[in-house]
N, C-alpha and C. Protein backbone atom coordinates (compact mmCIF):
# COMPACT_ATOMS: atom_id res chain seq x y z
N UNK A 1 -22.20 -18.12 34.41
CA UNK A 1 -21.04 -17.26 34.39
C UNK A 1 -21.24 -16.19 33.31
N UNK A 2 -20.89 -15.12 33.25
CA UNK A 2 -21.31 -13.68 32.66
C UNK A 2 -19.48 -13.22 32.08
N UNK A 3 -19.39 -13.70 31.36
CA UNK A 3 -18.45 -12.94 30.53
C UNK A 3 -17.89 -11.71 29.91
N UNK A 4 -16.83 -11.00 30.28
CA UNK A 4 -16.82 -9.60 30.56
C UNK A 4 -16.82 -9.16 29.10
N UNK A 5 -16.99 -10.14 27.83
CA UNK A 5 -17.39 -9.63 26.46
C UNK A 5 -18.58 -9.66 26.27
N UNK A 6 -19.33 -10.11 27.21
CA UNK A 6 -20.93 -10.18 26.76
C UNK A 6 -21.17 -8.74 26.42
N UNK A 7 -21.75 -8.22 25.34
CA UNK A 7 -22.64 -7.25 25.01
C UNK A 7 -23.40 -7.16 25.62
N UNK A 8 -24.34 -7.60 26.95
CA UNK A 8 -25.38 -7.22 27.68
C UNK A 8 -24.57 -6.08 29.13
N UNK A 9 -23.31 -6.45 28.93
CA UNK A 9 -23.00 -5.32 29.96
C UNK A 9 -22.19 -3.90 29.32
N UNK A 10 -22.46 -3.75 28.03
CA UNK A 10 -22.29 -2.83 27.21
C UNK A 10 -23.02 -1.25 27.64
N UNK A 11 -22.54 -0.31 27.83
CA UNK A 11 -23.17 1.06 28.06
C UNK A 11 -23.46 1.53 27.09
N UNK A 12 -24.46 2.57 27.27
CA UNK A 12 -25.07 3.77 26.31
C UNK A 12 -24.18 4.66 26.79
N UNK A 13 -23.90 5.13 27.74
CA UNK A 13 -23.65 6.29 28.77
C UNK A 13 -22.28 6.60 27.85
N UNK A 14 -22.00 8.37 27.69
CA UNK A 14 -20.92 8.89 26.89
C UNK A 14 -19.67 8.57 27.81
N UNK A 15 -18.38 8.45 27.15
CA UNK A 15 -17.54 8.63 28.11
C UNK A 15 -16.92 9.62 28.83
N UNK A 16 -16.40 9.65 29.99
CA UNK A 16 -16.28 10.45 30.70
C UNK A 16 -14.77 10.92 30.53
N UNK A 17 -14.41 12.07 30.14
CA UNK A 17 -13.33 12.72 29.78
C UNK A 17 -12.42 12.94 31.34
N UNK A 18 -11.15 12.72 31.42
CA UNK A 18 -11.04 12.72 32.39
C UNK A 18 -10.74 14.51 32.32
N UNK A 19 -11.06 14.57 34.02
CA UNK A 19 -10.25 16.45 34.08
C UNK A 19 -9.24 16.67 33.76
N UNK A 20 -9.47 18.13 32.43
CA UNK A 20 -8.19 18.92 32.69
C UNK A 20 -7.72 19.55 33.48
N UNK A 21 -6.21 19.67 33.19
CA UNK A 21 -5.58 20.80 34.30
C UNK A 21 -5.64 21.47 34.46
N UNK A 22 -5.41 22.78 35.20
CA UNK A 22 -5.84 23.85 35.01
C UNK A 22 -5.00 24.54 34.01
N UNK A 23 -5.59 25.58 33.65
CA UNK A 23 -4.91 26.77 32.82
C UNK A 23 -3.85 27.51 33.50
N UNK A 24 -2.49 27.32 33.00
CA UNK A 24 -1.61 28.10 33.62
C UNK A 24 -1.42 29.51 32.97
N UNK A 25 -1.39 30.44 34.06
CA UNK A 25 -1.08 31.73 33.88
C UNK A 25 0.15 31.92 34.31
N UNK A 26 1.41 32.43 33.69
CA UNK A 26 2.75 32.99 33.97
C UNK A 26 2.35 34.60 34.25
N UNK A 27 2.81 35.12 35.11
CA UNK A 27 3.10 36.30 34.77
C UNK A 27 4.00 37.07 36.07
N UNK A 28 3.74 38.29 35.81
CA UNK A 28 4.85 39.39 37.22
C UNK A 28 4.22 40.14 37.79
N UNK A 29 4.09 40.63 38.94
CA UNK A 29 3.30 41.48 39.44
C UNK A 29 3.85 42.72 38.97
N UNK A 30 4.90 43.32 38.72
CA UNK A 30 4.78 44.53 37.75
C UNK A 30 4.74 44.77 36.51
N UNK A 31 3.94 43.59 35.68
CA UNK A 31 3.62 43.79 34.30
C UNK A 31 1.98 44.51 34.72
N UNK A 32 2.08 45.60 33.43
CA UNK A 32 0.46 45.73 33.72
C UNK A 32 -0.19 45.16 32.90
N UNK A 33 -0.15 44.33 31.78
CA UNK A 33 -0.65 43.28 31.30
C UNK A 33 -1.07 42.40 31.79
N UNK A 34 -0.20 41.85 32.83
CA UNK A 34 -0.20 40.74 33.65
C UNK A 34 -1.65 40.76 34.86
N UNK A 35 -2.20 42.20 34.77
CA UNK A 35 -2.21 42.56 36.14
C UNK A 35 -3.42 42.91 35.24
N UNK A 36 -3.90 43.37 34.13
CA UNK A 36 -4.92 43.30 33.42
C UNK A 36 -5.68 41.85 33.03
N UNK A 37 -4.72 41.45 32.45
CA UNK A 37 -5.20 39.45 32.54
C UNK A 37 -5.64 38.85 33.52
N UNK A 38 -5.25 39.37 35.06
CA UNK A 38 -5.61 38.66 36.21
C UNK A 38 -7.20 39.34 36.02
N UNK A 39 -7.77 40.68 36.13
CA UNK A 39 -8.51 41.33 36.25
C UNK A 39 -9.60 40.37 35.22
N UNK A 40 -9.32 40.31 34.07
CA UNK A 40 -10.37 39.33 33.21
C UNK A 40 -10.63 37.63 33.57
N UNK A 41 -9.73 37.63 34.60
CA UNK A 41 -9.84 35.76 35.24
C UNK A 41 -11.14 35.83 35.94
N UNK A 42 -11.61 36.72 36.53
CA UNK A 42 -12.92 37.01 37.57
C UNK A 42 -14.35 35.78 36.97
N UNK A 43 -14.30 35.08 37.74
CA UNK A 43 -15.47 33.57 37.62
C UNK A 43 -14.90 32.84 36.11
N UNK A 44 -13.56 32.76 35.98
CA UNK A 44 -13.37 32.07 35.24
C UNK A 44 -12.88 30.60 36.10
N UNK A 45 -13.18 29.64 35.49
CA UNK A 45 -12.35 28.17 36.76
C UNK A 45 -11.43 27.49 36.04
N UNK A 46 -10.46 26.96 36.72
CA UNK A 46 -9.61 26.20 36.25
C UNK A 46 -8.19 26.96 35.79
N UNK A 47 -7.96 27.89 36.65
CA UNK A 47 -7.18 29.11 35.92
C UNK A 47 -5.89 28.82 37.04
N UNK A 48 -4.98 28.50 37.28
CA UNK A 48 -3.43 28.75 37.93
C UNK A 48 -2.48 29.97 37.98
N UNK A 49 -2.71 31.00 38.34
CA UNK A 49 -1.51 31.73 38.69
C UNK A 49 -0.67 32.06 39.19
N UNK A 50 0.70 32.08 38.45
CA UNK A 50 2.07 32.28 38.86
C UNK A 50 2.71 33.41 38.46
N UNK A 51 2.80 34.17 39.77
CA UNK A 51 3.63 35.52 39.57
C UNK A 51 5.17 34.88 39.66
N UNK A 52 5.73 35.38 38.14
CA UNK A 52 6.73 34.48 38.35
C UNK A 52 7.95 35.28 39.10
N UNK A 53 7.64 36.64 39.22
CA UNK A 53 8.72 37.28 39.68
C UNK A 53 8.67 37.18 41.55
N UNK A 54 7.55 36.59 41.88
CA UNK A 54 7.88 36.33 43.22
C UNK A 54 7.68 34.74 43.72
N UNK A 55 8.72 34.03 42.55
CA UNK A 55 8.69 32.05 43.52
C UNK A 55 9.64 32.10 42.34
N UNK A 56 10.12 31.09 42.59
CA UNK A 56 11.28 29.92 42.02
C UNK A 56 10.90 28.90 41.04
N UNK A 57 9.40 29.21 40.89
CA UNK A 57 8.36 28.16 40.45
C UNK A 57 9.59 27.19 39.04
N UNK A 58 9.70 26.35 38.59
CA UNK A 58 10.27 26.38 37.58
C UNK A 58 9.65 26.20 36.35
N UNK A 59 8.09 26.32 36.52
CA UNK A 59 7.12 26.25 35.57
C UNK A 59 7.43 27.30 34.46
N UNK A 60 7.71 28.82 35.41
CA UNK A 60 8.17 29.79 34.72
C UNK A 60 8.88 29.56 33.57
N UNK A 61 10.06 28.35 33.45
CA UNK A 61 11.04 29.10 32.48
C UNK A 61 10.16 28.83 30.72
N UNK A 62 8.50 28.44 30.92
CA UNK A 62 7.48 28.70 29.44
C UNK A 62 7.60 29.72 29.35
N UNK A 63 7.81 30.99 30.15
CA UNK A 63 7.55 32.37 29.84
C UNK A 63 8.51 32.80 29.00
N UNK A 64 7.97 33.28 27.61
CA UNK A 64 9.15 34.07 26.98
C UNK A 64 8.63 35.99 27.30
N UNK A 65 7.27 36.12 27.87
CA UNK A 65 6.90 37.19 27.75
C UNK A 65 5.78 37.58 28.98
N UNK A 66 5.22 38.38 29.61
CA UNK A 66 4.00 38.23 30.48
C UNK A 66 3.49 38.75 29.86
N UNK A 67 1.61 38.54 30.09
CA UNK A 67 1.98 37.19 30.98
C UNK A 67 1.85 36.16 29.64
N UNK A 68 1.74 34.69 30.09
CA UNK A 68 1.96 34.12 29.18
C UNK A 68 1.26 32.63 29.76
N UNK A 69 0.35 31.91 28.71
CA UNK A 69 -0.59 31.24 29.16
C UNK A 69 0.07 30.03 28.72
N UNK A 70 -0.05 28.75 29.89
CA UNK A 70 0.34 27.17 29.25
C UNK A 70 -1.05 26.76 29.39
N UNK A 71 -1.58 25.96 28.26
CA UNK A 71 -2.06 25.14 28.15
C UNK A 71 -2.00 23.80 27.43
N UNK A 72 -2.08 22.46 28.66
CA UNK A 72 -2.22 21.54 27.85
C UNK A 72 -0.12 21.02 27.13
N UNK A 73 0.46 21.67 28.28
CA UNK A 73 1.98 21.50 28.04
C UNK A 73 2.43 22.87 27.25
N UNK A 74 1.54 23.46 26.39
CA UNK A 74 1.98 24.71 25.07
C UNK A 74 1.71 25.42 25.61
N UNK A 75 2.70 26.42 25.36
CA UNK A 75 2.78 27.73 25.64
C UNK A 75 1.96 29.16 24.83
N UNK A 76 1.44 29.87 25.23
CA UNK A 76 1.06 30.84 24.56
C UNK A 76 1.23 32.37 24.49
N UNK A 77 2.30 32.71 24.60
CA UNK A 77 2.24 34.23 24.71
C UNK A 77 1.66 35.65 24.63
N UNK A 78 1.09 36.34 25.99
CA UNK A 78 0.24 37.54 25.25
C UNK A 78 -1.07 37.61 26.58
N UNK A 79 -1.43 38.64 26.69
CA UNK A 79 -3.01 39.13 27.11
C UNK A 79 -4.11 38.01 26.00
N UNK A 80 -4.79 37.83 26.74
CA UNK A 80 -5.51 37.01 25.94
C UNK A 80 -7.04 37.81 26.29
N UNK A 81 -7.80 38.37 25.71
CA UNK A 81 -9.29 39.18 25.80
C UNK A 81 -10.18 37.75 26.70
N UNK A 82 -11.09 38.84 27.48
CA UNK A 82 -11.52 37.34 28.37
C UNK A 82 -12.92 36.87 27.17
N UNK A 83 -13.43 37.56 25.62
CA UNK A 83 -13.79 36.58 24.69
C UNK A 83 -13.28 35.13 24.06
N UNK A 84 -12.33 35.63 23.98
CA UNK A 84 -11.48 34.75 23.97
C UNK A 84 -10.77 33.41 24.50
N UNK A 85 -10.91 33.48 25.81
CA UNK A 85 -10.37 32.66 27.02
C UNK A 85 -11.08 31.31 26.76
N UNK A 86 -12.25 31.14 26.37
CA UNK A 86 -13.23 30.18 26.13
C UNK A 86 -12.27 29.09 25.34
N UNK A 87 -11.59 29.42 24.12
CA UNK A 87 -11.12 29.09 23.36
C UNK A 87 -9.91 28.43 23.37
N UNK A 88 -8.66 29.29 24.27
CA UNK A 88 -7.66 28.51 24.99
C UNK A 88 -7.89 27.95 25.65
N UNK A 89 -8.93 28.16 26.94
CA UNK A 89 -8.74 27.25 27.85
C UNK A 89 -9.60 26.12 28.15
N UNK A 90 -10.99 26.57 27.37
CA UNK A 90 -11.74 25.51 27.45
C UNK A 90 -13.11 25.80 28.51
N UNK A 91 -12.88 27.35 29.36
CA UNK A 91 -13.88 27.65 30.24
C UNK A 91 -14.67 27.81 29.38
């Protein structure tokens, strides 16, 4: 019988992080911020956008400003430079 404390069934192998969510993007289709931020998403992954001025979404009510980025539950307000993006979101 093999006991599930035996140290012989112990791994090397790192653990496996489970997936994050994606990066939420708030924003409006007539912000041009908003509409500049989308423009810097181009081969970024893991990215969610919500034009909030056209759905009911109720994700929206994080937005104090467009567009405006959740990550990770927190909110972040602002254009974010796509140098940058690495950093919030983790791409």
């Amino acid at each position: 019988m093999v006991s599930i404390l035996d140290p012989g069934l112990t791994s090397d192998a790192p653990a496996v992080e489970p997936p994050r969510e994606p990066a939420l993007l708030l924003g409006a289709s007539w912000c041009g911020w908003t509409q500049r931020q989308v423009d810097e998403l181009d081969g970024v992954p893991n990215v969610e956008v919500v034009m909030c001025d056209k759905t009911e979404d109720a994700r929206c009510e994080h937005a104090t400003a467009y567009p405006t980025w959740v990550v990770d539950g927190e909110a972040h307000p602002g254009f974010v430079p796509r140098a940058d993006l690495p950093a919030l979101i983790g791409a």
